[in-house]
N, C-alpha and C. Protein backbone atom coordinates (compact mmCIF):
# COMPACT_ATOMS: atom_id res chain seq x y z
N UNK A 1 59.44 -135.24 -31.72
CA UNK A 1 59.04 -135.17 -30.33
C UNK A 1 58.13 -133.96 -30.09
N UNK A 2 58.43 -132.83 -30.88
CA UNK A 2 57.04 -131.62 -30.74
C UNK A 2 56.31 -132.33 -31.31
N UNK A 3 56.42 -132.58 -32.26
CA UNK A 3 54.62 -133.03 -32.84
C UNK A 3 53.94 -134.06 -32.05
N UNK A 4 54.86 -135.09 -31.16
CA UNK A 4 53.97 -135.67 -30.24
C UNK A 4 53.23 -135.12 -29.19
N UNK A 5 53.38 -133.81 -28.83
CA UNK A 5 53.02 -133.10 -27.63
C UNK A 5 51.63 -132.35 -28.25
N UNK A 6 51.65 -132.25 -29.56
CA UNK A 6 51.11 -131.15 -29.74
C UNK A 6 49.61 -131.76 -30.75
N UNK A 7 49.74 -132.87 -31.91
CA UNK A 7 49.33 -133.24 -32.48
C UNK A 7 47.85 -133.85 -32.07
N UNK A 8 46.71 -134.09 -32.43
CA UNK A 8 45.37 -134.13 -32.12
C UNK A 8 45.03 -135.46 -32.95
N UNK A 9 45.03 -136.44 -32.69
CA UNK A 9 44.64 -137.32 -33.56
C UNK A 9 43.25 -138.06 -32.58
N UNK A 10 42.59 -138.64 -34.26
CA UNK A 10 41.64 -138.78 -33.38
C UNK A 10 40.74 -140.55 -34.07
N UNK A 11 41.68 -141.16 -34.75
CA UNK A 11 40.99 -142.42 -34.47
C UNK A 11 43.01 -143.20 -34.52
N UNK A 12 42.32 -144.50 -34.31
CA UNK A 12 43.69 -145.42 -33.14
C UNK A 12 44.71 -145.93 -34.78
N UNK A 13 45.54 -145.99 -34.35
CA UNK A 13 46.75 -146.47 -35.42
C UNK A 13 46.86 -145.28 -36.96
N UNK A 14 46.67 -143.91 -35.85
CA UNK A 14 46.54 -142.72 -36.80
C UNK A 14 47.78 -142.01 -36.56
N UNK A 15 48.44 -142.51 -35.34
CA UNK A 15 50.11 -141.67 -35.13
C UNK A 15 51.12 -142.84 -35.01
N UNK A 16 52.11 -142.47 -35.37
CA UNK A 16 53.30 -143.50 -35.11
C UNK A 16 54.73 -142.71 -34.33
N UNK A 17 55.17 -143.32 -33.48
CA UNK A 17 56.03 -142.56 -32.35
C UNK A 17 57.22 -143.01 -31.93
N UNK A 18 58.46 -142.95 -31.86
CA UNK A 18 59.27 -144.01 -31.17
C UNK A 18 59.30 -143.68 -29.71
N UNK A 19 58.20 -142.53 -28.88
CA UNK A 19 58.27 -142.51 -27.60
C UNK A 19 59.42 -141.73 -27.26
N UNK A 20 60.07 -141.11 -28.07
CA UNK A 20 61.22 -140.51 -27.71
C UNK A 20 62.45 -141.70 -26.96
N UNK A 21 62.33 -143.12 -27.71
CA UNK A 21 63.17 -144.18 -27.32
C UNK A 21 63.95 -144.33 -28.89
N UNK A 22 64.90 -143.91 -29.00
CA UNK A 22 66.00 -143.81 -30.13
C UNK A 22 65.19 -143.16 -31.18
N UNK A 23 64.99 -141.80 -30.87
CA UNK A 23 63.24 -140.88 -31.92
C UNK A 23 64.32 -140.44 -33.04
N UNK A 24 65.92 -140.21 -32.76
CA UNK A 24 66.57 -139.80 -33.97
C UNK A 24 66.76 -140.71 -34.87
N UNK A 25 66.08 -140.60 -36.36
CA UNK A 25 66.20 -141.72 -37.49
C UNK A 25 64.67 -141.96 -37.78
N UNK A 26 64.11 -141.99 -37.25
CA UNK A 26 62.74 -142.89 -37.17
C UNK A 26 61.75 -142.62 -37.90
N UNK A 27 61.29 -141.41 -38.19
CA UNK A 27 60.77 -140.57 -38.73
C UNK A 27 60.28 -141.15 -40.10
N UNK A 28 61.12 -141.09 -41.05
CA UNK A 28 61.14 -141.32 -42.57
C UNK A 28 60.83 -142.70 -42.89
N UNK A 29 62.08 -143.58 -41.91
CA UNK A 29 61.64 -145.09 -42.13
C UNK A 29 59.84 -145.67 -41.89
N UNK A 30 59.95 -144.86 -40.55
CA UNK A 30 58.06 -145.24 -40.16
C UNK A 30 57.01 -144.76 -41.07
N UNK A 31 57.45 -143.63 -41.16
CA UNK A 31 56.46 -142.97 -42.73
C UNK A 31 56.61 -143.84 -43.97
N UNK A 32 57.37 -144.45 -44.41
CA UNK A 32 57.46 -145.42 -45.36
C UNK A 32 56.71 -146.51 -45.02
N UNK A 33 56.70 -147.43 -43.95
CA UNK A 33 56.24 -148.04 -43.26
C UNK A 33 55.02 -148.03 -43.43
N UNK A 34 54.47 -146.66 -42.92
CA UNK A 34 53.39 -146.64 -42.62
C UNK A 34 52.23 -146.93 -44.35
N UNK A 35 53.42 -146.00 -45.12
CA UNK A 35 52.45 -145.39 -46.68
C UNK A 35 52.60 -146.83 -47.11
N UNK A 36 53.36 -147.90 -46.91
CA UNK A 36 53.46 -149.44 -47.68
C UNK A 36 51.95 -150.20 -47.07
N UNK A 37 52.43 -149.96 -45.82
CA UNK A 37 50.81 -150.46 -45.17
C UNK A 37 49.74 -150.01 -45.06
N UNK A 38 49.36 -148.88 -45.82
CA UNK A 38 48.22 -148.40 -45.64
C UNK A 38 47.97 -147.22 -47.07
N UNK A 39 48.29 -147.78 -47.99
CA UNK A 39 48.59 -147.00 -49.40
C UNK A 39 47.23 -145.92 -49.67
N UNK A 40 46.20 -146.25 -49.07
CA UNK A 40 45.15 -145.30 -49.59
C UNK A 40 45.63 -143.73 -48.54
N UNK A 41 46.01 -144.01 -47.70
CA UNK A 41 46.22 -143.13 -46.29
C UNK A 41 46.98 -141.75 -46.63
N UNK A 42 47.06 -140.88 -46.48
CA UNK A 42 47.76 -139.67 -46.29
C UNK A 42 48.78 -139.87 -45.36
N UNK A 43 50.10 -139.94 -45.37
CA UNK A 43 51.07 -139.99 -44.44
C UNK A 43 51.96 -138.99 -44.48
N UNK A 44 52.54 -138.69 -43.32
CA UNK A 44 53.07 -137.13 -42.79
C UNK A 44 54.33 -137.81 -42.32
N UNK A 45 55.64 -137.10 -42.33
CA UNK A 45 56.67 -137.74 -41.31
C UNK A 45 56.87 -135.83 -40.97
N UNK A 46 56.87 -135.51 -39.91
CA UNK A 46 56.82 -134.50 -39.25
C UNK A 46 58.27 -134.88 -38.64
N UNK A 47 59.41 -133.85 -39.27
CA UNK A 47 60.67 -134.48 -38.65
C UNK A 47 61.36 -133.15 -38.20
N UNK A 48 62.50 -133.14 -37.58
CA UNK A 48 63.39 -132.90 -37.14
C UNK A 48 64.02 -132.83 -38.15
N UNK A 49 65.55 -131.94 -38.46
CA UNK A 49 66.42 -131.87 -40.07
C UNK A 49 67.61 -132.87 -39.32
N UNK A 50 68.19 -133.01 -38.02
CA UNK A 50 68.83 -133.88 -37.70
C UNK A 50 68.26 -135.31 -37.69
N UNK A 51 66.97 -135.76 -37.13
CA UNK A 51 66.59 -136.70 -37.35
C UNK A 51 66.57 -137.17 -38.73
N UNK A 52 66.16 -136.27 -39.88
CA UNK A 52 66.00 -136.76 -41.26
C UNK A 52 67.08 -136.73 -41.84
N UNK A 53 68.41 -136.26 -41.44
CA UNK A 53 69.82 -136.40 -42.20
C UNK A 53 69.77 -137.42 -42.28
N UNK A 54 69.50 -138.34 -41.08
CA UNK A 54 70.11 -139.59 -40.43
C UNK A 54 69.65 -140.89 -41.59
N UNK A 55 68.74 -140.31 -42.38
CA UNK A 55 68.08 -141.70 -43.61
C UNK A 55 67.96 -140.82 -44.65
N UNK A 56 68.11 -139.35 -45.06
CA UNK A 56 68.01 -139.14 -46.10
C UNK A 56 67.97 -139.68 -47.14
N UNK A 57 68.80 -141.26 -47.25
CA UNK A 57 69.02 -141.82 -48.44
C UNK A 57 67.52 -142.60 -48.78
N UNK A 58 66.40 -142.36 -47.57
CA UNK A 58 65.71 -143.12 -48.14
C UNK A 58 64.33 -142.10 -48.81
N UNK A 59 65.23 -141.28 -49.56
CA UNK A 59 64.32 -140.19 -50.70
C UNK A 59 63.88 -141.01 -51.42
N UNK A 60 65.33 -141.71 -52.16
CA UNK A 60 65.39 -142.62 -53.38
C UNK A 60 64.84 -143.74 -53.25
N UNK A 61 64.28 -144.52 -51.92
CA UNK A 61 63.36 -145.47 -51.28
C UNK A 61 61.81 -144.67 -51.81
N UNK A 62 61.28 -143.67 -51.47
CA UNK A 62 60.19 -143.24 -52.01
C UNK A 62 60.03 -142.90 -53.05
N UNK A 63 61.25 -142.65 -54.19
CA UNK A 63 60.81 -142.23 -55.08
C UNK A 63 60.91 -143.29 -56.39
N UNK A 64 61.91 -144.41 -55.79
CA UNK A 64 61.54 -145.72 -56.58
C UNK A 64 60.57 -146.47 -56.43
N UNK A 65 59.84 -146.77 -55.37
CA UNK A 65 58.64 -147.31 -54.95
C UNK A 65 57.66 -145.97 -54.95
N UNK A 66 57.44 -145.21 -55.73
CA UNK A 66 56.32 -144.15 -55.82
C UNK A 66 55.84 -143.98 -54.58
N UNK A 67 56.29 -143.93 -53.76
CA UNK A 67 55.35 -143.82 -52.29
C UNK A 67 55.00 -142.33 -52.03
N UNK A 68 53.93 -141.79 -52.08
CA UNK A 68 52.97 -140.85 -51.33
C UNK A 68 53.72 -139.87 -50.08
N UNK A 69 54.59 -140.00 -49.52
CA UNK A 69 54.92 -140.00 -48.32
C UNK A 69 55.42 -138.21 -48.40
N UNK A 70 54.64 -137.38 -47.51
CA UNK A 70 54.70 -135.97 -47.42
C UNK A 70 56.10 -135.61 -46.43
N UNK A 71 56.83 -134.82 -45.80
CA UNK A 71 57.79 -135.28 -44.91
C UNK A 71 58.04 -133.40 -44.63
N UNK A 72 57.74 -133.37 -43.57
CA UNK A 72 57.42 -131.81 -43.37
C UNK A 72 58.64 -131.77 -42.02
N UNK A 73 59.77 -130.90 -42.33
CA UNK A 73 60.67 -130.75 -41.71
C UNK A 73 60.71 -129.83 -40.76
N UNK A 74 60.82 -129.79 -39.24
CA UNK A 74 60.94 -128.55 -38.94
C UNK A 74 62.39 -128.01 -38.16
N UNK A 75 63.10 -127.78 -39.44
CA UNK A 75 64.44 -127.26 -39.38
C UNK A 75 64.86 -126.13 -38.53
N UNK A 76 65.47 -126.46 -37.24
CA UNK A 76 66.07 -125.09 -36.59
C UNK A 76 67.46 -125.31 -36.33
N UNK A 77 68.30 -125.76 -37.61
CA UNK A 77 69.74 -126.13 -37.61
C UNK A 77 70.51 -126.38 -36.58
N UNK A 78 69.83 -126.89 -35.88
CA UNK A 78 70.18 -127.87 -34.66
C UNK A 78 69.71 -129.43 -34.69
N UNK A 79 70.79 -130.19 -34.01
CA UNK A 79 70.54 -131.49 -33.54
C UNK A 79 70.18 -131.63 -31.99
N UNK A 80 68.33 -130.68 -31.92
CA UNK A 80 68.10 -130.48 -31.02
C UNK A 80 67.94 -131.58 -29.73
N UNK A 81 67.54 -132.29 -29.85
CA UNK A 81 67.69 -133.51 -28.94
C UNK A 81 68.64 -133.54 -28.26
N UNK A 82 69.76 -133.47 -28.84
CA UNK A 82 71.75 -133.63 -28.35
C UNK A 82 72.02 -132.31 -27.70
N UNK A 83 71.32 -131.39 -28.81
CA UNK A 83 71.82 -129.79 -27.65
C UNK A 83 71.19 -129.89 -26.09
N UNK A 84 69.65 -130.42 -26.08
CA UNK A 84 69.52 -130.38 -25.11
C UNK A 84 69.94 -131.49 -24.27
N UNK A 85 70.76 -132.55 -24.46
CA UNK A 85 71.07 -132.86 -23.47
C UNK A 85 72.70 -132.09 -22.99
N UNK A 86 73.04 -131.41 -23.92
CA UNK A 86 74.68 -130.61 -23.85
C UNK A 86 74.37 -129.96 -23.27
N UNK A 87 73.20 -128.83 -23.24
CA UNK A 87 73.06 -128.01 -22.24
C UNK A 87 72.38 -128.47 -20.79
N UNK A 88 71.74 -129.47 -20.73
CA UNK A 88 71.58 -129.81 -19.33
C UNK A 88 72.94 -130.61 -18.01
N UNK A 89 73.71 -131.65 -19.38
CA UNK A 89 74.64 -132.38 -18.62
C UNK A 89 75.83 -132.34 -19.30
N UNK A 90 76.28 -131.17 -19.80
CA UNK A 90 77.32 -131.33 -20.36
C UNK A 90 78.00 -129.26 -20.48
N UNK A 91 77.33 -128.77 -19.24
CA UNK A 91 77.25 -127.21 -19.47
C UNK A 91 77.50 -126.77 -20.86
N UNK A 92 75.98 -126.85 -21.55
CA UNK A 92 76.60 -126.45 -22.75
C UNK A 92 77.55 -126.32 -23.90
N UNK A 93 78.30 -127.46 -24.01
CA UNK A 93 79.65 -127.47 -24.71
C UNK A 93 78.92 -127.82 -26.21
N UNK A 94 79.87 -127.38 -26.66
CA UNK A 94 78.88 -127.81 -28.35
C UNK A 94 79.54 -129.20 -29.03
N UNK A 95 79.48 -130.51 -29.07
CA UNK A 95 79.82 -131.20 -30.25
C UNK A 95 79.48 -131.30 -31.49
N UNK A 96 79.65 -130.02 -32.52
CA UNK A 96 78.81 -130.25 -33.85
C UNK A 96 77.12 -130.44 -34.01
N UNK A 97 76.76 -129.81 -33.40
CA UNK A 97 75.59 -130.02 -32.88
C UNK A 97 75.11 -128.74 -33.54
N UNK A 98 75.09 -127.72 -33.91
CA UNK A 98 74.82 -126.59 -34.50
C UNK A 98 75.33 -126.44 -36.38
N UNK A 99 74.16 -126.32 -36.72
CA UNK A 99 75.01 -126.62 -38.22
C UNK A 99 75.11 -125.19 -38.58
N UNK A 100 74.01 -124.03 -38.64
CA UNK A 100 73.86 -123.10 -39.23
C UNK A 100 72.81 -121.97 -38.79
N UNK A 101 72.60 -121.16 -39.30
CA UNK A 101 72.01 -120.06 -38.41
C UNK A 101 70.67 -120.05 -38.94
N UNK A 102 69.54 -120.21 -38.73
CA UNK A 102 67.91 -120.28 -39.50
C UNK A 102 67.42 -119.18 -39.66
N UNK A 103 68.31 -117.90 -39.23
CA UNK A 103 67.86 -116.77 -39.50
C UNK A 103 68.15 -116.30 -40.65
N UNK A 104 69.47 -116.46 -41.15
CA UNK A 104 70.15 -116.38 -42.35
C UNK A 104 70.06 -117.74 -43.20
N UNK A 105 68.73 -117.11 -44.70
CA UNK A 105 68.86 -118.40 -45.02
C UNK A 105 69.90 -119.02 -45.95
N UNK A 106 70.74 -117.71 -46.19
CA UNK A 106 72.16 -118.32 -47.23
C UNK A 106 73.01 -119.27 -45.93
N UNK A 107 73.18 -119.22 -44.84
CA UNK A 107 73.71 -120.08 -44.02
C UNK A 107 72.75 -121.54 -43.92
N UNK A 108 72.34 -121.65 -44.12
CA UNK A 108 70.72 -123.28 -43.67
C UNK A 108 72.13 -123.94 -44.95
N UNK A 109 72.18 -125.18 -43.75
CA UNK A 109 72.87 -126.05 -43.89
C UNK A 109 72.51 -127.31 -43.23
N UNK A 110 72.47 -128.43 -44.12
CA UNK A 110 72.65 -128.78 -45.59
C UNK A 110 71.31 -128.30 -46.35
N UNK A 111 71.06 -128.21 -47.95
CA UNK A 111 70.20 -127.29 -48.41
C UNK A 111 69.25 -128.77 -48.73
N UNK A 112 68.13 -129.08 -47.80
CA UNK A 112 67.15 -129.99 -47.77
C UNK A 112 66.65 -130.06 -49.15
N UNK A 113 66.31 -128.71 -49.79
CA UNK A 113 65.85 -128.92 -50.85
C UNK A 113 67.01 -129.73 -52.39
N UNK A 114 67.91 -129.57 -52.11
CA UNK A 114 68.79 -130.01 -52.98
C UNK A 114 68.75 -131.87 -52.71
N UNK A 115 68.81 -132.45 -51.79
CA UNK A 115 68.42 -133.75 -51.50
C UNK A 115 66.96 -134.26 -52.24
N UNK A 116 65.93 -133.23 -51.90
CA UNK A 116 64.68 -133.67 -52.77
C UNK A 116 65.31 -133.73 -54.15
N UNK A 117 65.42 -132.51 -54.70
CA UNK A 117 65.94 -132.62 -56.45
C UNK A 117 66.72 -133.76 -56.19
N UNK A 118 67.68 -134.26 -56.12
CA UNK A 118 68.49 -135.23 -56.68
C UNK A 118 67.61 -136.46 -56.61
N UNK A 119 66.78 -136.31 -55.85
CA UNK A 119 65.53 -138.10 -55.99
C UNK A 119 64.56 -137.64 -56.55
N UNK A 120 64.24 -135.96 -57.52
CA UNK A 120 63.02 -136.05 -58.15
C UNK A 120 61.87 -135.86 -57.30
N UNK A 121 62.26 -135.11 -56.11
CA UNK A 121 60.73 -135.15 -54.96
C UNK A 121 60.90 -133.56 -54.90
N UNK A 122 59.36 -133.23 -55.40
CA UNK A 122 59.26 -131.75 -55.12
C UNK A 122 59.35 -131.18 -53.97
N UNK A 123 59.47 -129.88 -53.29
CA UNK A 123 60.32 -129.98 -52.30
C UNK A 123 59.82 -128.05 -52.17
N UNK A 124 59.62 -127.46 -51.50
CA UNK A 124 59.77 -126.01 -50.87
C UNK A 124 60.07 -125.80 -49.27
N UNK A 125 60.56 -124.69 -49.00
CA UNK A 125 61.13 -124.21 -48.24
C UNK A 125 60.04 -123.03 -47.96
N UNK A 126 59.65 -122.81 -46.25
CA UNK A 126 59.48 -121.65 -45.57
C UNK A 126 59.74 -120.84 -44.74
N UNK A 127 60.05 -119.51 -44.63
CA UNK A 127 60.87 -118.97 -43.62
C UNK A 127 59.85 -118.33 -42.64
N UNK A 128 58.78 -117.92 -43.12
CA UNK A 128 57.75 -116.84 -42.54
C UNK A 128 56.35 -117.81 -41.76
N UNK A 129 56.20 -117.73 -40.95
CA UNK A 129 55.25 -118.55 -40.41
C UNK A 129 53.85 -118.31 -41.23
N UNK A 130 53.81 -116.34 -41.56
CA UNK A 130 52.64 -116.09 -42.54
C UNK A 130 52.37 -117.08 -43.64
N UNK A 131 52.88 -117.70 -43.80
CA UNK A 131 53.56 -118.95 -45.32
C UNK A 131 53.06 -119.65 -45.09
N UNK A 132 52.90 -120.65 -44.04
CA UNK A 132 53.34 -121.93 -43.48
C UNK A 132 51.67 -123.02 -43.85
N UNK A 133 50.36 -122.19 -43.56
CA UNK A 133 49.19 -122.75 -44.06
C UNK A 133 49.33 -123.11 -45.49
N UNK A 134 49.55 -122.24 -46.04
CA UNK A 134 49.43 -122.10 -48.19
C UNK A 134 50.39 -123.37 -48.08
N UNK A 135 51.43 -123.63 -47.33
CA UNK A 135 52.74 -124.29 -48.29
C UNK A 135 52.39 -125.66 -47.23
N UNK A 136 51.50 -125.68 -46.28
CA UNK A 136 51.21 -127.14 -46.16
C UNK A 136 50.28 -127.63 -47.03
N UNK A 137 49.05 -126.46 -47.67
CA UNK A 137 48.25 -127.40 -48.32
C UNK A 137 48.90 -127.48 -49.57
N UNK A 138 49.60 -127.16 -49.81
CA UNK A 138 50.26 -127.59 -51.31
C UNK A 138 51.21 -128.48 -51.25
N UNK A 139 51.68 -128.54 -50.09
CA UNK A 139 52.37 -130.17 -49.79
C UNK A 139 51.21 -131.21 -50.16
N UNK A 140 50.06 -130.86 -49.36
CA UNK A 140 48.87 -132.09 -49.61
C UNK A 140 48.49 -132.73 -50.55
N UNK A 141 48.12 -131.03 -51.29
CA UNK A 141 47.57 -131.48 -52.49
C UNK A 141 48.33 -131.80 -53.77
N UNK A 142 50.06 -131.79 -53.53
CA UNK A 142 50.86 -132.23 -54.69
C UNK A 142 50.71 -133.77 -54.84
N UNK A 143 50.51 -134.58 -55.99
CA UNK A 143 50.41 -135.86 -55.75
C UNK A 143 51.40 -136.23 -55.65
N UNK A 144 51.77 -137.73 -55.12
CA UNK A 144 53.37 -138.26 -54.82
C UNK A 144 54.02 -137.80 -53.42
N UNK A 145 55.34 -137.59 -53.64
CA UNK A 145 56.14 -137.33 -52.63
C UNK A 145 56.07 -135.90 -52.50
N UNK A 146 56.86 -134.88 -51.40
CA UNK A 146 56.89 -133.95 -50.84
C UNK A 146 57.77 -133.55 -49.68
N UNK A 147 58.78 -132.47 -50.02
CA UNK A 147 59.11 -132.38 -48.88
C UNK A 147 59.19 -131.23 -48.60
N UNK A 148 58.73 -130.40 -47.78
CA UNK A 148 58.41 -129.28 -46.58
C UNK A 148 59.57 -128.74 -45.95
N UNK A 149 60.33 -127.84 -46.38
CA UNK A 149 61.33 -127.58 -45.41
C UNK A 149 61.28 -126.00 -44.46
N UNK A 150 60.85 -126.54 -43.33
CA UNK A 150 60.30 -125.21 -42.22
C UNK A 150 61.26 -125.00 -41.85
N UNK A 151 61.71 -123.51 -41.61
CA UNK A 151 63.03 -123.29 -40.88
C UNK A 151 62.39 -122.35 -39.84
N UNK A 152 62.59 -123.16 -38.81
CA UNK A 152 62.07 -122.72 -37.44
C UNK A 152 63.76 -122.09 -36.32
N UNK A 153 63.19 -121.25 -35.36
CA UNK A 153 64.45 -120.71 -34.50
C UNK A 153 64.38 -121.86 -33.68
N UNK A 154 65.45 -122.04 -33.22
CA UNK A 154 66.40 -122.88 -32.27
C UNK A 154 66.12 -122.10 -30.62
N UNK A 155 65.37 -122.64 -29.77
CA UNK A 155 64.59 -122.13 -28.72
C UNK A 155 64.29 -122.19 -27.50
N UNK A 156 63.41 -123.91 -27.69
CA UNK A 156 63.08 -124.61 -26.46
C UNK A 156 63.72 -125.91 -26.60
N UNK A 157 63.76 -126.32 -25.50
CA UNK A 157 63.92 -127.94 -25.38
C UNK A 157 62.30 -128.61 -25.53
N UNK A 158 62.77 -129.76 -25.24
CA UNK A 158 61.27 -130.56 -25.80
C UNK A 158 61.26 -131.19 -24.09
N UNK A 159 60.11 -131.19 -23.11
CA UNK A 159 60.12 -131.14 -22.37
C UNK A 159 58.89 -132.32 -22.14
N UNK A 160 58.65 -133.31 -21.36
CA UNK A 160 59.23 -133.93 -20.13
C UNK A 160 60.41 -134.42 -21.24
N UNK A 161 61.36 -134.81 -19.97
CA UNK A 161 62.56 -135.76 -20.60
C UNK A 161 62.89 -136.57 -19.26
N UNK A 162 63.40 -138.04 -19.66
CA UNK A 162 64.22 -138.41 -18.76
C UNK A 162 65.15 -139.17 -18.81
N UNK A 163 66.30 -138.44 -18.05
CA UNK A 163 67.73 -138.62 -18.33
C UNK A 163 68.28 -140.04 -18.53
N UNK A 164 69.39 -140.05 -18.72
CA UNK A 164 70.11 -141.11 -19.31
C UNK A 164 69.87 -141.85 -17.65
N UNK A 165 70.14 -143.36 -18.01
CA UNK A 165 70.02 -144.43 -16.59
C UNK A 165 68.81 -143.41 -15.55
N UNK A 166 67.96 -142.66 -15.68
CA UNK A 166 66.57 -142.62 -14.82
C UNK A 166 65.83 -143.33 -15.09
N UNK A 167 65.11 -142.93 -13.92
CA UNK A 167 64.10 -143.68 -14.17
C UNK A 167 62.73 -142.71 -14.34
N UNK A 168 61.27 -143.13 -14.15
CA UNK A 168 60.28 -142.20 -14.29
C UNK A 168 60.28 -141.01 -13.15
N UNK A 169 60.89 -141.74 -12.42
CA UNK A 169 60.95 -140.20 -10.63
C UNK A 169 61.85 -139.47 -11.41
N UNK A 170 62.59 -140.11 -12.16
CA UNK A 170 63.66 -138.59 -12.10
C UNK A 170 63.17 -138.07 -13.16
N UNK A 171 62.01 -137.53 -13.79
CA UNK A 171 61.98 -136.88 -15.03
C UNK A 171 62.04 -135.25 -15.12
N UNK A 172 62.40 -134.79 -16.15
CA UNK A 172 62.76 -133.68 -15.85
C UNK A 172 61.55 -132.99 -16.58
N UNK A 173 60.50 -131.39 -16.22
CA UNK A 173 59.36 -131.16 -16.45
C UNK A 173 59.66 -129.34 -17.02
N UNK A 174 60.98 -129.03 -16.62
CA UNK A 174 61.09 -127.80 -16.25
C UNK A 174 62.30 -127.09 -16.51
N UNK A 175 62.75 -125.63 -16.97
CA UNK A 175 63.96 -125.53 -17.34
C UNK A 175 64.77 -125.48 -18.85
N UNK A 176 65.38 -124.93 -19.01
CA UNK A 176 65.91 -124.94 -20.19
C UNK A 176 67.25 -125.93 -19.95
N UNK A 177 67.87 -126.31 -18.40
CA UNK A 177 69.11 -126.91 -18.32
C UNK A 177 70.23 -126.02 -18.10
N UNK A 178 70.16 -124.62 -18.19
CA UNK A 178 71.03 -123.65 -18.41
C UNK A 178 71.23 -123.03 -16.91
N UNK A 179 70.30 -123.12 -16.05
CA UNK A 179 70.18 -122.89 -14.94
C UNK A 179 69.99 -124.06 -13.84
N UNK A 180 70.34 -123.73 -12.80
CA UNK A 180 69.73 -124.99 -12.06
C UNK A 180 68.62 -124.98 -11.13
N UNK A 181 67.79 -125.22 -10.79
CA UNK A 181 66.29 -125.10 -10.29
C UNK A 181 66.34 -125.64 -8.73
């Protein structure tokens, strides 16, 4: 859902989105999707580490079908989507929703990179944003699979949203949820 806000594309059937309509899961499957249908193409799944738990298993989907498919994580050991709706309608209560601390990287939980090794998909980790150019183009330019694991702080919400049973009037533009406006 950040990378939809933020991302610049610029010819048609160049992004794929679930609209933020069931966006947890989607990610990996559509990037597969996408690299089956369009094999010459460079494909990115720009995910979430909660969204990509959710199919992890389909490493071993890319790495038995050789698929291309780059998958650049941006890990802030949250199942941010869910926090923010805990902190808007649920005062903050935590259901497992927090795995680990991204500051401390002996805490980063589960270790993303250990999922690549076990399917054979090369795989690095960055903590320093100074990093983050060098270790995308070497995602690029590795041939095959790839996976990117960014460990980003836990911060903002992803903003417009709208709530469960709203409709478009009620969308929310503003706020962290922590306060009331």
């Amino acid at each position: 859902m950040w990378a939809a806000q933020f991302y610049k594309y610029k010819r048609p059937r160049q992004w794929l989105t679930s609209g933020g309509l069931g966006a947890m899961g989607f990610g990996l499957p559509a990037a597969i999707g996408a690299a089956v249908a369009n094999p010459d193409a460079i494909v990115v799944d720009i995910d979430g580490d909660g969204s990509f738990i959710m199919n992890v298993q389909e490493l071993a989907t890319i790495r038995v079908e050789n698929l291309p498919v780059k998958i650049m994580l941006l890990n802030n050991q949250h199942l941010g989507m869910v926090v923010q709706w805990e902190d808007r309608f649920y005062k903050a209560n935590r259901a497992h929703t927090y795995l680990g601390n991204p500051s401390n990287e002996s805490e980063i939980f589960p270790n993303m990179l250990k999922f690549a090794e076990a399917c054979g998909i090369p795989a690095a980790r960055v903590t320093r944003k100074d990093d983050l150019r060098a270790a995308i183009q070497k995602m690029l330019d590795t041939p095959g699979p790839y996976l990117l694991d960014v460990i980003v702080p836990h911060q903002e919400h992803v903003l417009p949203m709208i709530p469960s049973g709203g409709a478009f009037k009620d969308v929310i533009t503003e706020g962290d949820g922590r306060r009331k406006y």
